[in-house]
Protein backbone atom coordinates (compact mmCIF):
# COMPACT_ATOMS: atom_id res chain seq x y z
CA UNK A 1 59.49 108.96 94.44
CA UNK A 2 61.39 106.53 96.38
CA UNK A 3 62.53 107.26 100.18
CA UNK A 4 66.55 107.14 98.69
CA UNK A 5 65.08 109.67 96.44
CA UNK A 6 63.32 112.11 99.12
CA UNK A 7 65.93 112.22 101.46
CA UNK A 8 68.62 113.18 98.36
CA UNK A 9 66.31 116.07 97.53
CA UNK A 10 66.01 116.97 101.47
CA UNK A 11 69.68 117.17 102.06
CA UNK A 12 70.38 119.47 98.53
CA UNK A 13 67.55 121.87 100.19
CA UNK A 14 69.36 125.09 102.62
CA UNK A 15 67.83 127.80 104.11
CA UNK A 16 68.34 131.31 104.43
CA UNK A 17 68.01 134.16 106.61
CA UNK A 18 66.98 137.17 104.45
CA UNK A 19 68.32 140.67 104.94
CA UNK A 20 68.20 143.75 103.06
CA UNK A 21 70.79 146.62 102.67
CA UNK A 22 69.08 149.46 100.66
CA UNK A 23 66.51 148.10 98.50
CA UNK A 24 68.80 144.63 97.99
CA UNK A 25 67.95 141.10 99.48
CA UNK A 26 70.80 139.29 100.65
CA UNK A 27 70.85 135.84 102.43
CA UNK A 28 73.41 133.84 104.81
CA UNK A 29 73.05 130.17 105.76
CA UNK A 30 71.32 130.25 108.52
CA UNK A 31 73.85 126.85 109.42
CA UNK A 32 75.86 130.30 110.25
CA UNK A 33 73.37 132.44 112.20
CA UNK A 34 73.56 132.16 115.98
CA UNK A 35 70.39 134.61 116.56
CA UNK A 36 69.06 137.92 115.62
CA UNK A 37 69.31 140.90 117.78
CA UNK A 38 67.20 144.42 117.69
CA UNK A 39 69.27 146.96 117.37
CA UNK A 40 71.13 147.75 120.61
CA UNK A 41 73.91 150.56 120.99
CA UNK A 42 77.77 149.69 120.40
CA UNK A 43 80.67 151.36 122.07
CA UNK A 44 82.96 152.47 119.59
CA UNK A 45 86.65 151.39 119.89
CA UNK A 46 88.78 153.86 118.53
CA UNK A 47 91.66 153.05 115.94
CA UNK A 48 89.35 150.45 114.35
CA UNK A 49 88.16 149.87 110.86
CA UNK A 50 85.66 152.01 109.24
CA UNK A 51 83.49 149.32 108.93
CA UNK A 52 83.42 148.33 112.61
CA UNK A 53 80.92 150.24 114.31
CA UNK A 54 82.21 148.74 117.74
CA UNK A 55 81.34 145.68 120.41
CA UNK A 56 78.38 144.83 122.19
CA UNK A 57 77.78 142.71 125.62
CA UNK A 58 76.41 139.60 124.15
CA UNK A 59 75.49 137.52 127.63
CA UNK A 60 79.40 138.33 129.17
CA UNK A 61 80.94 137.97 125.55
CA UNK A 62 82.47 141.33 123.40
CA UNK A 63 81.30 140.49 120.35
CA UNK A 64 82.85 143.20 117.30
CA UNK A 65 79.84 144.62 115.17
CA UNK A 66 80.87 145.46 111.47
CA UNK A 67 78.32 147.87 109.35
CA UNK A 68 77.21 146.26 106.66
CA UNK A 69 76.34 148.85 104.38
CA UNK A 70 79.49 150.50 105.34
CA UNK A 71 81.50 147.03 104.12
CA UNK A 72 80.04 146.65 100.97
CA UNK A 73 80.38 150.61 100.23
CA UNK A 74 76.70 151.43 99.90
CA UNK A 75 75.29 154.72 101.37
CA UNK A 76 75.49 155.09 104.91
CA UNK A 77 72.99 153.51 107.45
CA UNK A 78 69.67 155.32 109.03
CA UNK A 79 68.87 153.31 112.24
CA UNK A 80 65.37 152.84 112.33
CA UNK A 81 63.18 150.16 113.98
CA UNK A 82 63.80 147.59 111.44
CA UNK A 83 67.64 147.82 112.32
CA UNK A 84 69.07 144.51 113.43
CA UNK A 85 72.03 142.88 114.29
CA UNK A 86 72.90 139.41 112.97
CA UNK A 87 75.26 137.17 115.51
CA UNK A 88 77.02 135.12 112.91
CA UNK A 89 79.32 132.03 113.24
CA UNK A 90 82.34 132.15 111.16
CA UNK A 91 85.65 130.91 110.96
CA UNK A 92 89.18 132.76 111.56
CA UNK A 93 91.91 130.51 110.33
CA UNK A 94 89.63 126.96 111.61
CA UNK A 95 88.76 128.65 114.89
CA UNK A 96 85.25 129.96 115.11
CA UNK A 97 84.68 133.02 116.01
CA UNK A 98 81.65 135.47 116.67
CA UNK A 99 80.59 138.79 114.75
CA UNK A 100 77.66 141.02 114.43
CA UNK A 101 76.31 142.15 110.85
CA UNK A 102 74.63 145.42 111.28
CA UNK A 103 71.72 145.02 108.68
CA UNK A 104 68.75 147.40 107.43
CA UNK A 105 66.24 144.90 108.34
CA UNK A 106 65.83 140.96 108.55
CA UNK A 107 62.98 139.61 106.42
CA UNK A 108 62.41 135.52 106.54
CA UNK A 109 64.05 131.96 106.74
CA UNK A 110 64.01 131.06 102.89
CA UNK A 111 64.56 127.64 101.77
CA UNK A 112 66.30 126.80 98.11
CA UNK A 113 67.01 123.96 95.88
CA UNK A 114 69.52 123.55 93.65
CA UNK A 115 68.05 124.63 90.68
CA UNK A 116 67.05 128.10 92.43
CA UNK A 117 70.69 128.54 92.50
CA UNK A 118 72.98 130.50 89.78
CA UNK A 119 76.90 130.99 89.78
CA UNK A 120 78.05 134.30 91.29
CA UNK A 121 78.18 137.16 88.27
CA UNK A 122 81.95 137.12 86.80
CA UNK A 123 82.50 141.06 86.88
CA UNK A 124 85.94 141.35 85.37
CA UNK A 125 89.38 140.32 86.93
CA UNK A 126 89.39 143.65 88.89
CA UNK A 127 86.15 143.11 91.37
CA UNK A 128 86.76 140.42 93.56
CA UNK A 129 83.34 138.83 94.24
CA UNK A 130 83.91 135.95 95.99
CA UNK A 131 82.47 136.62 98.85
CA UNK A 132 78.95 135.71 97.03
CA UNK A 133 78.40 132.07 97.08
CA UNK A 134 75.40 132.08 94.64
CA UNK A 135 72.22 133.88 93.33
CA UNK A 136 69.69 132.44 94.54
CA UNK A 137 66.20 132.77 92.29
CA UNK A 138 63.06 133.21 93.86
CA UNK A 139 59.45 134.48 91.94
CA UNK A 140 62.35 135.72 89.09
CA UNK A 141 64.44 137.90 91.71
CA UNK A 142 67.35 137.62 92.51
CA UNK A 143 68.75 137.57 96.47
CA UNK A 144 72.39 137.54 96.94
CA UNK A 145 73.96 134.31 99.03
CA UNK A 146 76.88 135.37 101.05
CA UNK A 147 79.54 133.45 102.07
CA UNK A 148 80.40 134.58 105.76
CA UNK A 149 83.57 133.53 105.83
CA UNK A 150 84.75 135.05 102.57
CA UNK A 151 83.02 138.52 103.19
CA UNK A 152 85.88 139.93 105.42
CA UNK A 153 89.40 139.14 104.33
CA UNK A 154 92.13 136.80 106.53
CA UNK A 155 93.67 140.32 107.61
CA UNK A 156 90.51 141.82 108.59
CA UNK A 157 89.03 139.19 110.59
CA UNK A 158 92.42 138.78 112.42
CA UNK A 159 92.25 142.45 113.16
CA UNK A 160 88.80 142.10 114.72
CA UNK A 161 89.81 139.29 116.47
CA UNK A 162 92.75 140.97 118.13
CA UNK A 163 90.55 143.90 118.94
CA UNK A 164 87.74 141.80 120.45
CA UNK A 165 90.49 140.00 122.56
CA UNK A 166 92.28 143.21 123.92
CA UNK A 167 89.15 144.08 125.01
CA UNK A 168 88.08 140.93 126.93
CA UNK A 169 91.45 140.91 128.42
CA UNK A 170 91.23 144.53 129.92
């Protein structure tokens, strides 16, 4: 293979931090991840979305946790040692913002090409699924590729936003 050739199959190559929810891998670009966190207490804000377990002190900053499990409407959470929160990077209207994912456990960075990629599963008009970017393949199972910013709607991110600024501004 030619250099042009080598770097074209570098760039087409992401990776992946792993997570599972249940007995379910899922994956984010880790372009997206800012760091992993064990799991460390929120404080609960009240009149906020089921989902949003509350904000943490991350170095000075509130950032808004959201429970993942809770989100995607899976059975509720058992915090164990394997708990961890996921800072992630994503984008409110073009401004970037920061949120924790409360997660079951983290497992590895993954890296996959192309062809280790399917189309997200059409489920019928009813189910939106657009938050999953793509199926990623790996030993014949399948992990779930996120797309951050697509996971919480425009109105819910705003919401979080506002909450997370009311809060620094107090």
């Amino acid at each position: 293979m030619n250099e042009i050739g080598l770097i074209d199959t570098m760039a087409k190559v992401t990776q992946y931090l792993t997570f599972m929810l249940e007995e379910e891998i899922f994956a984010l670009d880790i372009s997206q991840v800012r760091e992993v966190l064990e799991y460390t207490k929120s404080t609960k804000v009240p009149r906020t979305p089921e989902y949003m377990i509350g904000v943490i002190n991350l170095r000075g900053s509130v950032v808004p946790v959201v429970d993942m499990r809770n989100k995607f409407r899976l059975k509720p959470m058992t915090i164990s040692v394997d708990t961890c929160i996921i800072i992630l990077e994503i984008s409110i209207e073009g401004e970037e913002s920061v949120i924790g994912a409360l997660v079951d456990s983290v497992r590895e960075v993954i890296e996959l090409e192309p062809n280790q990629m399917e189309p997200p599963p059409k489920i019928g008009s009813k189910l939106n699924t657009d938050y999953i970017k793509n199926m990623g393949k790996i030993n014949g199972d399948f992990i779930i590729i996120l797309d951050v910013d697509k996971v919480f709607s425009l109105d819910e991110l705003t919401t979080v936003k506002a909450i997370t600024s009311n809060i620094e501004e107090a």
